[in-house]
C-alpha atoms as a PDB file:
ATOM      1  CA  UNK A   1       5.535  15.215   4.251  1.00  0.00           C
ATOM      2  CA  UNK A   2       4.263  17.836   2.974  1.00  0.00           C
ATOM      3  CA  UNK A   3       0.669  18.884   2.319  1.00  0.00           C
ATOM      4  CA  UNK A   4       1.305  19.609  -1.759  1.00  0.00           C
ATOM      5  CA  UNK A   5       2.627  15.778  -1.483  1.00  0.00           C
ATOM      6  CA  UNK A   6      -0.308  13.979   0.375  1.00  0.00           C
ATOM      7  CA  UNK A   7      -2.458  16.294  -2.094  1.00  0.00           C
ATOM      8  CA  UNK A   8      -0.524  15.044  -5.405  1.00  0.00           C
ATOM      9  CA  UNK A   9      -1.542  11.424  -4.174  1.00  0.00           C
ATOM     10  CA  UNK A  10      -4.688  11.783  -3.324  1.00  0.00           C
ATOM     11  CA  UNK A  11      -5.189  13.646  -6.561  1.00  0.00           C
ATOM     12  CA  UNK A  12      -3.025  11.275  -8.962  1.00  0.00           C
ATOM     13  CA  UNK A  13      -4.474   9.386 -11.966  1.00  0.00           C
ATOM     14  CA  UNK A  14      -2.075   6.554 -10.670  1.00  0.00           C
ATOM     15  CA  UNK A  15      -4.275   6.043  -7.947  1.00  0.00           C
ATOM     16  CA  UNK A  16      -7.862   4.591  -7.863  1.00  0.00           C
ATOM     17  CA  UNK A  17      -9.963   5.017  -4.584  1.00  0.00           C
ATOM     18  CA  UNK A  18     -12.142   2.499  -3.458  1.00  0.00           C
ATOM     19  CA  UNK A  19     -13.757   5.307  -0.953  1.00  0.00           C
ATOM     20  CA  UNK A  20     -13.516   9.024  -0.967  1.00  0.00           C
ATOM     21  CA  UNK A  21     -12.798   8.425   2.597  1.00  0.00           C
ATOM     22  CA  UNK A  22      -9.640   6.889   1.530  1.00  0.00           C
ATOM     23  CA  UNK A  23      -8.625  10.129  -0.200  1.00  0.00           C
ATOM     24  CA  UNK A  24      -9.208  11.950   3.036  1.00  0.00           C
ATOM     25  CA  UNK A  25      -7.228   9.612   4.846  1.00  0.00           C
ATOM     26  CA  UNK A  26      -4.491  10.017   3.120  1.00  0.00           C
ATOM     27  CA  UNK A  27      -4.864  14.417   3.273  1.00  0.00           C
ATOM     28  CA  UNK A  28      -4.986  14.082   6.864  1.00  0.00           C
ATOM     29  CA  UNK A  29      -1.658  13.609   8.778  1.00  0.00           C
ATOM     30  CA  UNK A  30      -3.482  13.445  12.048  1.00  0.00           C
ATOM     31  CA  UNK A  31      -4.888  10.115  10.618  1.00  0.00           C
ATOM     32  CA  UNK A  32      -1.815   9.000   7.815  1.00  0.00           C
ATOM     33  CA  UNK A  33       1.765   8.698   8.820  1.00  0.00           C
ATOM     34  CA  UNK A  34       4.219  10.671   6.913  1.00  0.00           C
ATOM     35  CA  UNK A  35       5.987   7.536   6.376  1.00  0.00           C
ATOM     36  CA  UNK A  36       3.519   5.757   4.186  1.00  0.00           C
ATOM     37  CA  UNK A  37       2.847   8.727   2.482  1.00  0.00           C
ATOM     38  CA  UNK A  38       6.589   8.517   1.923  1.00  0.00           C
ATOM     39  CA  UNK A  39       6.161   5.014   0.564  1.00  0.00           C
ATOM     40  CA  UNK A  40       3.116   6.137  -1.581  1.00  0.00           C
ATOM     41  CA  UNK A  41       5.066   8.807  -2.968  1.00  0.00           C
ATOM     42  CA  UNK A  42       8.043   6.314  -4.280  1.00  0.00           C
ATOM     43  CA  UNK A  43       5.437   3.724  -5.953  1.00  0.00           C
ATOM     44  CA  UNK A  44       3.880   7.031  -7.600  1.00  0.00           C
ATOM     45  CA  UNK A  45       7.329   8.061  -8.899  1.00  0.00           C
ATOM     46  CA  UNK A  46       7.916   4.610 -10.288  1.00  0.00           C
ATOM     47  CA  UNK A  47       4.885   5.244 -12.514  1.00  0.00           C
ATOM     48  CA  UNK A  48       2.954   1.897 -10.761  1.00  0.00           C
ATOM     49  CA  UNK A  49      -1.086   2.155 -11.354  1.00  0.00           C
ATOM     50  CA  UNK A  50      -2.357   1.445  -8.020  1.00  0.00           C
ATOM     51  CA  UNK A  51      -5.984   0.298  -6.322  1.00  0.00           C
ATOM     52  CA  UNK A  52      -6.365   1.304  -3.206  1.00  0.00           C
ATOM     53  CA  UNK A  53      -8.350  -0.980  -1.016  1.00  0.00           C
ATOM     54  CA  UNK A  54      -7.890   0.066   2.351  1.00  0.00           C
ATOM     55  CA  UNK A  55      -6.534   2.994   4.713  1.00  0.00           C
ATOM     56  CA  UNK A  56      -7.540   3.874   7.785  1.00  0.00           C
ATOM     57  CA  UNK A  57     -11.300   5.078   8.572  1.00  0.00           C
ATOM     58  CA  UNK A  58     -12.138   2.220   5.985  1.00  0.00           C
ATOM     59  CA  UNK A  59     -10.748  -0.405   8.189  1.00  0.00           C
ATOM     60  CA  UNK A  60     -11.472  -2.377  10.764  1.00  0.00           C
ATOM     61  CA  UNK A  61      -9.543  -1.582  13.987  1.00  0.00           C
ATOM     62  CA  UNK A  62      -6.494  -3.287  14.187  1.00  0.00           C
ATOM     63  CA  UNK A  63      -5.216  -1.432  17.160  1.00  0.00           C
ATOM     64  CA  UNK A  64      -4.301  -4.842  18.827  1.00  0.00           C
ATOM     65  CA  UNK A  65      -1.695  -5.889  16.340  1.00  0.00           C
ATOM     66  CA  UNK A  66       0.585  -2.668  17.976  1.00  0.00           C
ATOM     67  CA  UNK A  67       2.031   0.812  17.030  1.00  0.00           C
ATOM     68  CA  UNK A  68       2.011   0.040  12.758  1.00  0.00           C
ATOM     69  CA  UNK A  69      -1.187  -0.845  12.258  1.00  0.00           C
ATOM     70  CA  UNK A  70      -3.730   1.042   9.801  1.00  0.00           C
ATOM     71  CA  UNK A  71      -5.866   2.216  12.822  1.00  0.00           C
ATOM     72  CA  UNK A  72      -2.655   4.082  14.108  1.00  0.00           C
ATOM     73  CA  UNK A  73      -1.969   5.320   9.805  1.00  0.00           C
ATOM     74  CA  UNK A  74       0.958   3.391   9.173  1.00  0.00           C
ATOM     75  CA  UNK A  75      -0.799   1.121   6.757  1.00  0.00           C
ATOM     76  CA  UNK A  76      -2.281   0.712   3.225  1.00  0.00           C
ATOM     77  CA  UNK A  77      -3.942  -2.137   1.222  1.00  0.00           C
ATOM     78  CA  UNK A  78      -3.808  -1.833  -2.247  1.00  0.00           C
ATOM     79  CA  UNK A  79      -2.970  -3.852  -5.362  1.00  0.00           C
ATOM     80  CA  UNK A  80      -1.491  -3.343  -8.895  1.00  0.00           C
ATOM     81  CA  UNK A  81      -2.994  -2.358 -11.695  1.00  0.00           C
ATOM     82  CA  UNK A  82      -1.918  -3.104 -15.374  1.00  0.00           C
ATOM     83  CA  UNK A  83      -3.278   0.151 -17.321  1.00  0.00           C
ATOM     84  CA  UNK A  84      -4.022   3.488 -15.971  1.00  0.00           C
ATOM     85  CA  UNK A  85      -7.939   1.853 -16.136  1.00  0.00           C
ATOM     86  CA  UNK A  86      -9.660   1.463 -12.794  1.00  0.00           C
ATOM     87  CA  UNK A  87      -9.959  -2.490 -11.853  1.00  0.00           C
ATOM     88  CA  UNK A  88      -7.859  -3.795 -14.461  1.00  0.00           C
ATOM     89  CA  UNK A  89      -6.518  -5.363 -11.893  1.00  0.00           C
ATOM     90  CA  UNK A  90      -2.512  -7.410 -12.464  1.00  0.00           C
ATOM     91  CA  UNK A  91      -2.273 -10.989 -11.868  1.00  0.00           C
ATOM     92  CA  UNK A  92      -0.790 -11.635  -8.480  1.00  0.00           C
ATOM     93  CA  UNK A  93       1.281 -14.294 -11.222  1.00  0.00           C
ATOM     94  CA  UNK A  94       2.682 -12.080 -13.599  1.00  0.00           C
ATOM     95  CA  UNK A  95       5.974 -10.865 -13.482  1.00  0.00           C
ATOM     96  CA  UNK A  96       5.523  -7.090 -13.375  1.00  0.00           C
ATOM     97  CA  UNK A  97       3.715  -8.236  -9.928  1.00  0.00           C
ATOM     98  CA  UNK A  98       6.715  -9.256  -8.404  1.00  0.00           C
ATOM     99  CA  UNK A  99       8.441  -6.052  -9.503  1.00  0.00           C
ATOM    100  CA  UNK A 100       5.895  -4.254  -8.096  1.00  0.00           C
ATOM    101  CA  UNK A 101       6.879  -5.830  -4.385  1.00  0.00           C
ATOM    102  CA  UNK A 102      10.897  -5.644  -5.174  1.00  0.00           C
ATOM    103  CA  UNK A 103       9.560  -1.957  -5.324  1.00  0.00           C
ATOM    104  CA  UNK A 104       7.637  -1.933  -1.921  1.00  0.00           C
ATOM    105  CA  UNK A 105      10.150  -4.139  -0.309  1.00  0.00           C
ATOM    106  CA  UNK A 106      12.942  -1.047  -1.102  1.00  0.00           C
ATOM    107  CA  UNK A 107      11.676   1.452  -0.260  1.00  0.00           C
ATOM    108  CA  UNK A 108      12.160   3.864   2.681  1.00  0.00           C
ATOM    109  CA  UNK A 109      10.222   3.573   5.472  1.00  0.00           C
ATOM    110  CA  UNK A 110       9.211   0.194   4.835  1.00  0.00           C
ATOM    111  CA  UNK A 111       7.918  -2.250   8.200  1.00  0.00           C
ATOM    112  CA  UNK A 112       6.174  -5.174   6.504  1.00  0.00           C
ATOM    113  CA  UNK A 113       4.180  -6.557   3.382  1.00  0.00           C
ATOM    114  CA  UNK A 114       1.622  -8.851   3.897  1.00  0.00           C
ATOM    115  CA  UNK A 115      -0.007 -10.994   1.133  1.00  0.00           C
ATOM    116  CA  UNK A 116      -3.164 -12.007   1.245  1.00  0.00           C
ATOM    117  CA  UNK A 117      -5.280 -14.466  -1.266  1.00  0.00           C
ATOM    118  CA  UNK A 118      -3.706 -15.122  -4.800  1.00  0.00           C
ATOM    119  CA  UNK A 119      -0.575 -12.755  -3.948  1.00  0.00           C
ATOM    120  CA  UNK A 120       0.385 -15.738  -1.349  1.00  0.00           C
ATOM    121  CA  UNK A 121       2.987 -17.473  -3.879  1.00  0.00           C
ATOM    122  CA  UNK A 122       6.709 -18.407  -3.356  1.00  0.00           C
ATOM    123  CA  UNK A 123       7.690 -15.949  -6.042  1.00  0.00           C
ATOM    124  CA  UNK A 124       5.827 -13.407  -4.584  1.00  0.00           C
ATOM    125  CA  UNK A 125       7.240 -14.365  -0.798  1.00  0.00           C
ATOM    126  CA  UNK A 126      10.286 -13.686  -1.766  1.00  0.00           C
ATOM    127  CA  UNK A 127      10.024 -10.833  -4.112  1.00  0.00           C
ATOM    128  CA  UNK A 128       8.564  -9.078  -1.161  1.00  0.00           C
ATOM    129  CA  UNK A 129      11.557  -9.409   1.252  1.00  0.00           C
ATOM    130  CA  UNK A 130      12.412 -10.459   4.562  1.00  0.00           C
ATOM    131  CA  UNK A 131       9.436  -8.581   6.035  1.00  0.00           C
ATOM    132  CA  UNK A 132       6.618 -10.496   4.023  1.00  0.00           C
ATOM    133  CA  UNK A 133       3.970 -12.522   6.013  1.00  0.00           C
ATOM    134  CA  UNK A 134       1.063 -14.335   4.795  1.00  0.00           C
ATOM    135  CA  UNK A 135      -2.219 -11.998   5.667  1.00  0.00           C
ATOM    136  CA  UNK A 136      -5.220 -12.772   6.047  1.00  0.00           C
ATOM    137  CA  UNK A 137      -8.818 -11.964   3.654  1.00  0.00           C
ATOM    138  CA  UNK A 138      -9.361 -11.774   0.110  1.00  0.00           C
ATOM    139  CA  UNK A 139      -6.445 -10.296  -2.564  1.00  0.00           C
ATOM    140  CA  UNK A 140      -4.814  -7.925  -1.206  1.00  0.00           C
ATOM    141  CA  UNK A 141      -1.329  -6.237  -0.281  1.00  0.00           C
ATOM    142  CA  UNK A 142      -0.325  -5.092   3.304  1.00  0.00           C
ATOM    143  CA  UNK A 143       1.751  -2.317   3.185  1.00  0.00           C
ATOM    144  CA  UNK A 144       3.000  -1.313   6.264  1.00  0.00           C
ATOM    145  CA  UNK A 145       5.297   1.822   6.986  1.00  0.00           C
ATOM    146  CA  UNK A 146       7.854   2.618   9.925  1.00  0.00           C
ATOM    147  CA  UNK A 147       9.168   5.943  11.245  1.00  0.00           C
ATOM    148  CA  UNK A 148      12.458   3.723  11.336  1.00  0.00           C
ATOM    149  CA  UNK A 149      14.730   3.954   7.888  1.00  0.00           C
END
């Protein structure tokens, strides 16, 4: 991916940092995997308002869970937003929520999403695809990517 790309993210009105570390993160491809950028980059394209919650120095280390984990850059937590408005955040019930995941759940690059808190809902289960698993914490999406199309 290229640097202009990882730039345009990190530099996008659809996106609203939790940390200016997060930002950096996601400039860095010695610490973010092309891939998620990659999966960034199609959510951005869709036009989806995003929080960021999580990306790699910002996290604990996860290294024990294996190779896709955010302490290796392969992951992201974030959630929806409804408006271009920094926490206006969606309801993990509305139905532009579960669009949202149809949209994860399709596109390249994708290894798992995890929901966590409210987003745990049989709508949401199975809007997310056969990769979803039930996470652990407070609201949040897992988005984890693969080098594996």
């Amino acid at each position: 991916m290229s640097q202009e790309v990882r730039d345009m993210i990190a530099d996008s009105a659809n996106f609203f940092w939790g940390a200016e570390s997060q930002q950096n993160d996601i400039r860095n491809d010695d610490i973010t995997e092309t891939y998620l950028i990659s999966i960034l980059q199609t959510l951005h394209d869709k036009g989806w308002y995003i929080g960021i919650t999580s990306v790699c120095s910002d996290h604990s280390d996860d290294s024990d869970l294996g190779e896709h984990c955010h302490s290796n850059g392969y992951c992201v937590d974030l959630w929806p937003l409804n408006t271009p408005n920094a926490g206006d955040w969606m309801d993990a019930n509305a139905p532009a929520f579960a669009d949202f995941l149809m949209d994860i759940a399709n596109a390249d690059y994708l290894h798992q999403i995890g929901l966590a808190g409210t987003a745990v809902t049989p709508v949401n289960l199975a809007a997310a695809g056969p990769t979803a698993f039930v996470d652990e914490g407070a609201d949040h999406i897992h988005v984890g990517a693969t080098e594996v199309q």
